[in-house]
N, C-alpha and C. Protein backbone atom coordinates (compact mmCIF):
# COMPACT_ATOMS: atom_id res chain seq x y z
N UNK A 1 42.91 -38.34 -15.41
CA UNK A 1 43.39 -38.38 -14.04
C UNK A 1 43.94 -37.01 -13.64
N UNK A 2 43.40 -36.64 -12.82
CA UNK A 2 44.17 -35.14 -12.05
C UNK A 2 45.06 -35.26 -11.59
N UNK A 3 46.25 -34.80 -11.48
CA UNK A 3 47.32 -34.70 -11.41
C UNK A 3 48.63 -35.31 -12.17
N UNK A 4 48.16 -36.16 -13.01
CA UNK A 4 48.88 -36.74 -13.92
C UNK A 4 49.84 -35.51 -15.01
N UNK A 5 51.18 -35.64 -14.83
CA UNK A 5 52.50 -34.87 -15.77
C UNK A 5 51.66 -35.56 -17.27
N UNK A 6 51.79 -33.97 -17.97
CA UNK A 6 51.64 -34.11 -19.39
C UNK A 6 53.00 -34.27 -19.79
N UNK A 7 53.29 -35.44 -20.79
CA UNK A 7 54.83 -35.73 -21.44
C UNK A 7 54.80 -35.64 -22.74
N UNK A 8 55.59 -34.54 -22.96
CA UNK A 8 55.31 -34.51 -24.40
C UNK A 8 57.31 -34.89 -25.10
N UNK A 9 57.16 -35.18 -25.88
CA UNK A 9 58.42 -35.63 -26.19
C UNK A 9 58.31 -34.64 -27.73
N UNK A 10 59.93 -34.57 -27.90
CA UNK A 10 60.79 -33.47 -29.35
C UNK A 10 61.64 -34.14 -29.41
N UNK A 11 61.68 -34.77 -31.05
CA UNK A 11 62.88 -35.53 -31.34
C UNK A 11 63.78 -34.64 -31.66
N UNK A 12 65.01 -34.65 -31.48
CA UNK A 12 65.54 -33.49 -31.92
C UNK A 12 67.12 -34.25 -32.66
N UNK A 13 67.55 -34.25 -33.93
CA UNK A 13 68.51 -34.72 -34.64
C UNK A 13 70.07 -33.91 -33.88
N UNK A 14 70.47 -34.67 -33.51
CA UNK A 14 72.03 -33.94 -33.18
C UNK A 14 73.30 -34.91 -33.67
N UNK A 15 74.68 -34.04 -33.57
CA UNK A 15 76.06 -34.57 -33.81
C UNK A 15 76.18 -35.65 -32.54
N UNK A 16 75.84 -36.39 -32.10
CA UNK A 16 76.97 -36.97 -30.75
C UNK A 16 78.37 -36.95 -30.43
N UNK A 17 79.31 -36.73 -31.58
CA UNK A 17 80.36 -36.93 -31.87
C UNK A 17 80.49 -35.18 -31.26
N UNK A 18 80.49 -34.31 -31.78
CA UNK A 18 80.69 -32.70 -31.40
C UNK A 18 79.87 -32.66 -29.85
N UNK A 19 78.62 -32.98 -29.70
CA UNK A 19 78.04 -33.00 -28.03
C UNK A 19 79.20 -33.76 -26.96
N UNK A 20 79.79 -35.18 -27.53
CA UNK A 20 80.64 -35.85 -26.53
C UNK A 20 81.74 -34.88 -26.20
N UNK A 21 82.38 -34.37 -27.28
CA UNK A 21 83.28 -33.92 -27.19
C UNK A 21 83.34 -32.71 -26.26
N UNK A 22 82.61 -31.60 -26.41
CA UNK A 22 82.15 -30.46 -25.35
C UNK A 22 81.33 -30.64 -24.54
N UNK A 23 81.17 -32.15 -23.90
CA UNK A 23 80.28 -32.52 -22.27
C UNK A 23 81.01 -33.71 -21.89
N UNK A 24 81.55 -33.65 -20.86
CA UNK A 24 81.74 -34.71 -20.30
C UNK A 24 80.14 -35.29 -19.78
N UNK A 25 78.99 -34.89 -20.05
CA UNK A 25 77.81 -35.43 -19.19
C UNK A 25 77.08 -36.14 -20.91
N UNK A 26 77.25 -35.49 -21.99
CA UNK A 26 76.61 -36.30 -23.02
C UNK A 26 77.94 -37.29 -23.70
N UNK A 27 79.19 -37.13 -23.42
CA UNK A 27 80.11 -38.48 -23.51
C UNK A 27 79.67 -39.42 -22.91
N UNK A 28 79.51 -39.32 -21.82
CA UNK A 28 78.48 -40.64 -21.01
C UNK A 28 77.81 -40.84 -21.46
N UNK A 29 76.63 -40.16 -21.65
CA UNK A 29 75.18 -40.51 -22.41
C UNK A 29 75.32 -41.23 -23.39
N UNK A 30 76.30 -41.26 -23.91
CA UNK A 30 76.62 -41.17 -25.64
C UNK A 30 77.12 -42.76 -25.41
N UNK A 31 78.10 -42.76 -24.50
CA UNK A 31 79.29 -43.83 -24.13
C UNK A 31 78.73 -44.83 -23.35
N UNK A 32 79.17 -45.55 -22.39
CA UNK A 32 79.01 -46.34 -21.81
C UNK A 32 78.63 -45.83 -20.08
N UNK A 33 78.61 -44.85 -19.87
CA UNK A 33 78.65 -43.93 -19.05
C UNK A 33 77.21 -44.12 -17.86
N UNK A 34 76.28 -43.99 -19.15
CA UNK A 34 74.65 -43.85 -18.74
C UNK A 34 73.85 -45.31 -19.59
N UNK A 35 72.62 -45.44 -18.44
CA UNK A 35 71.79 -46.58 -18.91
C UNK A 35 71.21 -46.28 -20.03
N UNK A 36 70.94 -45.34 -20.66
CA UNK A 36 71.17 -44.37 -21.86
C UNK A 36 71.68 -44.63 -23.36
N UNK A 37 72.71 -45.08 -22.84
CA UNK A 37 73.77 -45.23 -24.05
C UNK A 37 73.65 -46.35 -24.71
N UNK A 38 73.05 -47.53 -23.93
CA UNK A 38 72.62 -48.55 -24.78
C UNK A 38 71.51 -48.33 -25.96
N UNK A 39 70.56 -47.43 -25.66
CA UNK A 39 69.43 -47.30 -26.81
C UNK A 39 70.16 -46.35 -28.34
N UNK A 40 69.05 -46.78 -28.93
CA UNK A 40 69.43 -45.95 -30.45
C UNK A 40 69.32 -45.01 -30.24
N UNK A 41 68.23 -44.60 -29.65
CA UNK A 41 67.73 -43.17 -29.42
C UNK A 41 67.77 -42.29 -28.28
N UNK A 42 69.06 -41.97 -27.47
CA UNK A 42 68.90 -41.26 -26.01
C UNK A 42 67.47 -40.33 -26.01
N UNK A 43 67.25 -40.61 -24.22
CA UNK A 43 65.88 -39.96 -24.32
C UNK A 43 66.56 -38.82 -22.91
N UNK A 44 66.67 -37.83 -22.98
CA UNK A 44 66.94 -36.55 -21.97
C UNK A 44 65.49 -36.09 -21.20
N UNK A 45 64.88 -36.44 -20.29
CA UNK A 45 64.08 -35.96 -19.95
C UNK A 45 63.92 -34.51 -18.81
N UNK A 46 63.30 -33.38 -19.12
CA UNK A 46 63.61 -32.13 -18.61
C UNK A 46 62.27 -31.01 -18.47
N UNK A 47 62.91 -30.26 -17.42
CA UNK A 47 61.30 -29.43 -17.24
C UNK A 47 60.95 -28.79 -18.31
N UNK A 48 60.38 -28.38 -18.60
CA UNK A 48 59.84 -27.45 -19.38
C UNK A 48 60.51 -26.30 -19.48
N UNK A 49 60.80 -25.79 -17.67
CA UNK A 49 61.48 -24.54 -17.97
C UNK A 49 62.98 -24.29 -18.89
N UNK A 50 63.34 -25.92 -18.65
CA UNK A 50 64.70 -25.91 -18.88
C UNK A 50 64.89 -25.96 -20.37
N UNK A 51 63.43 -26.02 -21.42
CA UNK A 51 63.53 -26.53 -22.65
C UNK A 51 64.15 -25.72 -23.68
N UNK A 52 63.73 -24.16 -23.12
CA UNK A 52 64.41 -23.23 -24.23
C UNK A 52 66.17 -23.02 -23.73
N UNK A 53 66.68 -23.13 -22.44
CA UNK A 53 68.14 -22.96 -22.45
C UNK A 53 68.58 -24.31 -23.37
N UNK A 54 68.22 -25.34 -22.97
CA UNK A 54 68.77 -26.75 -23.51
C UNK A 54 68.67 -26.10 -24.61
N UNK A 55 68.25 -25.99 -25.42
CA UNK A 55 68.14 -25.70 -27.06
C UNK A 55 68.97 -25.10 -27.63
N UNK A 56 69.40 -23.87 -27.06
CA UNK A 56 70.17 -22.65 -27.14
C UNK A 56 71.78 -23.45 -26.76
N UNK A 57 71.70 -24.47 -25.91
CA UNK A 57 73.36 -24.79 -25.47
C UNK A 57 73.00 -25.78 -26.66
N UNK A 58 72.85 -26.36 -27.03
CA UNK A 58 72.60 -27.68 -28.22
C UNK A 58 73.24 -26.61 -29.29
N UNK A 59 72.29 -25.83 -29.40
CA UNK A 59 73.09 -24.63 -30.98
C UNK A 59 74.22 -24.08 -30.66
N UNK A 60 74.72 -23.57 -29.05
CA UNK A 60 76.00 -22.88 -28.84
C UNK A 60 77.00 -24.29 -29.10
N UNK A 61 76.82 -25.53 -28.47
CA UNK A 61 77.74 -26.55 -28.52
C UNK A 61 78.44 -26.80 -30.27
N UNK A 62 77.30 -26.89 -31.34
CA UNK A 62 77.33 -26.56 -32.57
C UNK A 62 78.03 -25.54 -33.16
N UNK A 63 77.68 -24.27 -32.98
CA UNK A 63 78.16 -22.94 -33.23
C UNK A 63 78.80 -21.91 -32.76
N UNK A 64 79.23 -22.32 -31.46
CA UNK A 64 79.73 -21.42 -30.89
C UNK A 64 78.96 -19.84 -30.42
N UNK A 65 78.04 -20.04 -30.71
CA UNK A 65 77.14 -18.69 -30.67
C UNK A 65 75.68 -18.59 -29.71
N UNK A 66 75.61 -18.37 -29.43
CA UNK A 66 73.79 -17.86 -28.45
C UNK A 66 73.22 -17.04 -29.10
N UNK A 67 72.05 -16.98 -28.91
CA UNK A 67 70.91 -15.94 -30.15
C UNK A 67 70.36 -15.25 -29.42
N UNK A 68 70.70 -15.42 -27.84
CA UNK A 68 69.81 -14.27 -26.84
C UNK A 68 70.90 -13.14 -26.51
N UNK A 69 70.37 -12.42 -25.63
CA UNK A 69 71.41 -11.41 -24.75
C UNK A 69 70.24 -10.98 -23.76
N UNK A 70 69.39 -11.75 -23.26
CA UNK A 70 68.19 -11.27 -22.53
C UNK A 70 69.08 -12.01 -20.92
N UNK A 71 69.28 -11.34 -19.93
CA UNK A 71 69.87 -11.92 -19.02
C UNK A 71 69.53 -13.03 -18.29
N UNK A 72 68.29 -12.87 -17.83
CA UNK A 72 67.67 -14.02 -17.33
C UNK A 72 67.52 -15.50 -18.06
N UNK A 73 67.10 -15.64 -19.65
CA UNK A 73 67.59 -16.76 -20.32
C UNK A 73 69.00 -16.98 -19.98
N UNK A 74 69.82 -15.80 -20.15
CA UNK A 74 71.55 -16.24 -20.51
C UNK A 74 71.71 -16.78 -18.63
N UNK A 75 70.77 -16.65 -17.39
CA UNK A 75 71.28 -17.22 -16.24
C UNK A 75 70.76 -18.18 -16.71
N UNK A 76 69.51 -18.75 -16.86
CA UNK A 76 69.19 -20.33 -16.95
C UNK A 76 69.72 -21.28 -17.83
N UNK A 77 70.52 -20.28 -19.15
CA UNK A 77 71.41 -20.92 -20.18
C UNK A 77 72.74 -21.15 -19.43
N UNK A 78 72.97 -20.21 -18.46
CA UNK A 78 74.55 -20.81 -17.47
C UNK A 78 74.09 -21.98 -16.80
N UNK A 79 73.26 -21.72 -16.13
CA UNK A 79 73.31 -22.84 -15.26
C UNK A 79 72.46 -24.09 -15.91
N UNK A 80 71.79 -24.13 -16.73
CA UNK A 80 72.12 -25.58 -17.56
C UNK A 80 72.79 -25.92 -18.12
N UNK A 81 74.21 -25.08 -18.46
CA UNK A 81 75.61 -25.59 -19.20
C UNK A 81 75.88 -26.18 -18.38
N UNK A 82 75.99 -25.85 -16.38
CA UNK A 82 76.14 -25.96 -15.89
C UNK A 82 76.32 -27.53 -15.46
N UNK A 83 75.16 -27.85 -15.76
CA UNK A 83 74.05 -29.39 -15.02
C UNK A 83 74.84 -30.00 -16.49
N UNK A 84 74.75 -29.75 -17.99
CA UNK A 84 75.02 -30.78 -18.58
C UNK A 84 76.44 -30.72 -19.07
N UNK A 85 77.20 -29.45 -18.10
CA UNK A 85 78.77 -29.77 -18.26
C UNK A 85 79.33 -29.16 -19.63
N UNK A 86 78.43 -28.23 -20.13
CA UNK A 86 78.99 -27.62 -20.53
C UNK A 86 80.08 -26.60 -20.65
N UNK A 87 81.24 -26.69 -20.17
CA UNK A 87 81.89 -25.48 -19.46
C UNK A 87 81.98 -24.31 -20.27
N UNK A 88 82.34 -24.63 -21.68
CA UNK A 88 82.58 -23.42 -22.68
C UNK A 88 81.37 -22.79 -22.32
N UNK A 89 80.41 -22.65 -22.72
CA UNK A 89 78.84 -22.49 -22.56
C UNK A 89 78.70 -21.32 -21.52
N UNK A 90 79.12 -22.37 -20.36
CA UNK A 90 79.04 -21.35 -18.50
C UNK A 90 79.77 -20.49 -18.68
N UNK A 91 81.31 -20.87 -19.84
CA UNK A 91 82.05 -19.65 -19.49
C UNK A 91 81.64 -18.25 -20.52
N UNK A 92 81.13 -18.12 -21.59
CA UNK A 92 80.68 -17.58 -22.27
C UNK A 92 79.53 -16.84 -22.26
N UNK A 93 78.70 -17.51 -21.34
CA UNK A 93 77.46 -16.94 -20.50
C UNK A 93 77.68 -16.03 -19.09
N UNK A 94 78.62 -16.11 -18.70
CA UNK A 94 79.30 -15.49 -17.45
C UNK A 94 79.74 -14.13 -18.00
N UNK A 95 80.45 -14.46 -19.15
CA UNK A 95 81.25 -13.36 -19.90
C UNK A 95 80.44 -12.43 -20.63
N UNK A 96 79.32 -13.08 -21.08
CA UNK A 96 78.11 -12.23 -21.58
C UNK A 96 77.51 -11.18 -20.84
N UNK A 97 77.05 -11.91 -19.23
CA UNK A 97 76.45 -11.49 -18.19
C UNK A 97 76.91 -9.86 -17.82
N UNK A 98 78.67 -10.38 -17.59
CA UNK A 98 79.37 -9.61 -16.78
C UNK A 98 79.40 -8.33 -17.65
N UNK A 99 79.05 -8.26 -18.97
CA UNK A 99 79.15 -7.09 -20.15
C UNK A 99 78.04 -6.59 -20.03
N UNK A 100 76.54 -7.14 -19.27
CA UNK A 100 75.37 -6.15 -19.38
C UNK A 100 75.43 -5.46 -18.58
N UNK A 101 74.80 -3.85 -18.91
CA UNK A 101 74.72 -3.58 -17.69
C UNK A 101 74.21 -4.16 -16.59
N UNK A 102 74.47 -3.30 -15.24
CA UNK A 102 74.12 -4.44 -13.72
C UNK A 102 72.74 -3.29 -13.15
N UNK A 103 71.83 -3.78 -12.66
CA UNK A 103 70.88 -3.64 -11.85
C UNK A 103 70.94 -4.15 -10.72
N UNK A 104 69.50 -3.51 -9.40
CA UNK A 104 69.64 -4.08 -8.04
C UNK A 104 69.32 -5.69 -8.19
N UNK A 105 68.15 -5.44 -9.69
CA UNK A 105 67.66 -7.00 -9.74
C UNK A 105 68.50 -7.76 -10.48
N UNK A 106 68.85 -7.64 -11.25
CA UNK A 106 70.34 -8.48 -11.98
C UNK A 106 70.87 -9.24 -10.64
N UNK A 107 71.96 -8.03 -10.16
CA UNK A 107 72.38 -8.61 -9.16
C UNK A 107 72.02 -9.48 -7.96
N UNK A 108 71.14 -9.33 -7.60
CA UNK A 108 70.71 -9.89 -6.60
C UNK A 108 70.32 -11.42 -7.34
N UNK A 109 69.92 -11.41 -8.19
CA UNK A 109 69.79 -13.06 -8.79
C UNK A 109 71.05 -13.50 -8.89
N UNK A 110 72.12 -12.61 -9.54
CA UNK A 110 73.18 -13.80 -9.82
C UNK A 110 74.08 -14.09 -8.16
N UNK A 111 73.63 -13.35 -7.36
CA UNK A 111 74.06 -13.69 -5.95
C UNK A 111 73.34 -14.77 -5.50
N UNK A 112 72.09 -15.20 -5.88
CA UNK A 112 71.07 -15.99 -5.49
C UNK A 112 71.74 -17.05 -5.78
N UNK A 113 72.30 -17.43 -7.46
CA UNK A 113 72.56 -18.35 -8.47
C UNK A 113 73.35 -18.75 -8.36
N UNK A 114 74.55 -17.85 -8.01
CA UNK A 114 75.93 -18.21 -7.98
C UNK A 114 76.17 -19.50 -7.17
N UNK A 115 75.54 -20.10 -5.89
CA UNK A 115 75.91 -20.84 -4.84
C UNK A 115 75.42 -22.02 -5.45
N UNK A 116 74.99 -22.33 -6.53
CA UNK A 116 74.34 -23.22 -7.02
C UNK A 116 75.30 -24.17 -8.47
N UNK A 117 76.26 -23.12 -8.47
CA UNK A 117 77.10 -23.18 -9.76
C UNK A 117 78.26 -23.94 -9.28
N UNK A 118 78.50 -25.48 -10.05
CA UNK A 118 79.89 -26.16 -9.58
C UNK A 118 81.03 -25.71 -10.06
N UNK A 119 81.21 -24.44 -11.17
CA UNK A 119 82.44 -24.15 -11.24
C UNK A 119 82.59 -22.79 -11.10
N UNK A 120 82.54 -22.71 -9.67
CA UNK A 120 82.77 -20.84 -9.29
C UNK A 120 83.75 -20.03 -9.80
N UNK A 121 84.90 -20.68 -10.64
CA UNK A 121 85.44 -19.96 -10.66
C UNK A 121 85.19 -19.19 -12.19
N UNK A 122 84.17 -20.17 -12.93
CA UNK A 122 83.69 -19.16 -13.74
C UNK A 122 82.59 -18.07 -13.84
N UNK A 123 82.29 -18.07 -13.00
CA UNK A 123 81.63 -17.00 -12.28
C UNK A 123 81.85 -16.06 -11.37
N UNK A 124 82.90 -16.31 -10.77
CA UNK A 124 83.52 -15.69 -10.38
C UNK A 124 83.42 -14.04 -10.10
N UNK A 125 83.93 -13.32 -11.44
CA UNK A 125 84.12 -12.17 -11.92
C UNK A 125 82.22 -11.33 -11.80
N UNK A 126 81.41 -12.60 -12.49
CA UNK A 126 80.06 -12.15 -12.33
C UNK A 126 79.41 -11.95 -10.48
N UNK A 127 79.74 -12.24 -9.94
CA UNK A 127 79.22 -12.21 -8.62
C UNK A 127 80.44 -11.16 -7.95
N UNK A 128 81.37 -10.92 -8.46
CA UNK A 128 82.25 -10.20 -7.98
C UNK A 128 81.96 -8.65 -8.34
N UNK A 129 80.98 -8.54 -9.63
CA UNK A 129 80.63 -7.63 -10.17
C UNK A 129 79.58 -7.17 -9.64
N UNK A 130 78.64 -8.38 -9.41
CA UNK A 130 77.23 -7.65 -8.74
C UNK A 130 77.36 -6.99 -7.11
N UNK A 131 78.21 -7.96 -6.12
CA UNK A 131 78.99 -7.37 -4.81
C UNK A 131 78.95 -5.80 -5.10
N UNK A 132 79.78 -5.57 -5.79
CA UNK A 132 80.85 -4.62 -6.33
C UNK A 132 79.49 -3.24 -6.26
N UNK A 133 78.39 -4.07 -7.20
CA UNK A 133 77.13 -2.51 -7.93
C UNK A 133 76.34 -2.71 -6.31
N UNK A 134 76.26 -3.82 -5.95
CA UNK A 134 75.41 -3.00 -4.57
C UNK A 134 75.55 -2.94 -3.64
N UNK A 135 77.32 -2.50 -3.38
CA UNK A 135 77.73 -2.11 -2.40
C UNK A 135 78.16 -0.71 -2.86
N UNK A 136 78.12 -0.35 -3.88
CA UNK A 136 78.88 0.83 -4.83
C UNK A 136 77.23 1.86 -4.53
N UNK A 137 76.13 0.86 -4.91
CA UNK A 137 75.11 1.67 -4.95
C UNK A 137 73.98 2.14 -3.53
N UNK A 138 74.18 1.10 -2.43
CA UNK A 138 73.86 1.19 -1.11
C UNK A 138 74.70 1.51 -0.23
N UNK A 139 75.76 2.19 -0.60
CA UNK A 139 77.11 3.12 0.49
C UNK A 139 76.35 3.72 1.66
N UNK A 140 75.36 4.47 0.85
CA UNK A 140 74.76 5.75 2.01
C UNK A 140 74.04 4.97 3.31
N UNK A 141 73.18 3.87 2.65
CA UNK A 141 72.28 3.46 3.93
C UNK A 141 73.22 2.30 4.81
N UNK A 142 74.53 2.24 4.39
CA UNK A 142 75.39 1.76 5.51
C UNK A 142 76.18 2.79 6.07
């Protein structure tokens, strides 16, 4: 059939106990929260694009750590901490961000991104930073 979504499913073994604890969105899942929580097996269903940040917050939730520093993963790794409530995650990814250097294109995405993010105030500093480089760097043609 043409047009038919290919679904491919990844079992993937996790703590629930350490995920509940750093999401209020997989405490639900986990809990009584989501229609979800009744099965043995929660099923998360997600784009594709979203498959390599999810992965990366699954290991940061675990370890405390991220394995990238490529900016554009570390925006789609914020803003799916974002969606599954990760806050440590958003805030650590913000803090990452705000340490690379800044570009016209950097910036201009996390201005894009920012309005999209429910906890501005951890982002804050990052959008305050990019303001900051291209108004610092387009002085003359105003």
């Amino acid at each position: 059939m043409a047009g038919t979504p290919v679904l491919r499913v990844k079992t993937i073994h996790i703590n629930s106990a350490i995920l509940s604890v750093r999401s209020p969105f997989f405490l639900k899942l986990f809990s009584n929260g989501m229609k979800e929580s009744d099965q043995t097996r929660p099923t998360l269903r997600i784009a594709d694009s979203e498959e390599n940040a999810l992965m990366e917050i699954l290991s940061f939730m675990h370890s405390g750590k991220l394995t990238t520093t490529e900016p554009t993963l570390l925006l789609n790794i914020l803003m799916a901490a974002d969606k599954y409530e990760v806050l440590s995650c958003v805030s650590y990814c913000s803090q990452l961000l705000t340490r690379l250097p800044m570009t016209t294109e950097s910036a201009l995405i996390y201005l894009k991104h920012s309005c999209s993010i429910s906890v501005p105030v951890e982002v804050e500093r990052l959008v305050v930073a990019a303001k900051e480089f291209l108004a610092f760097k387009y002085e003359d043609v105003l």
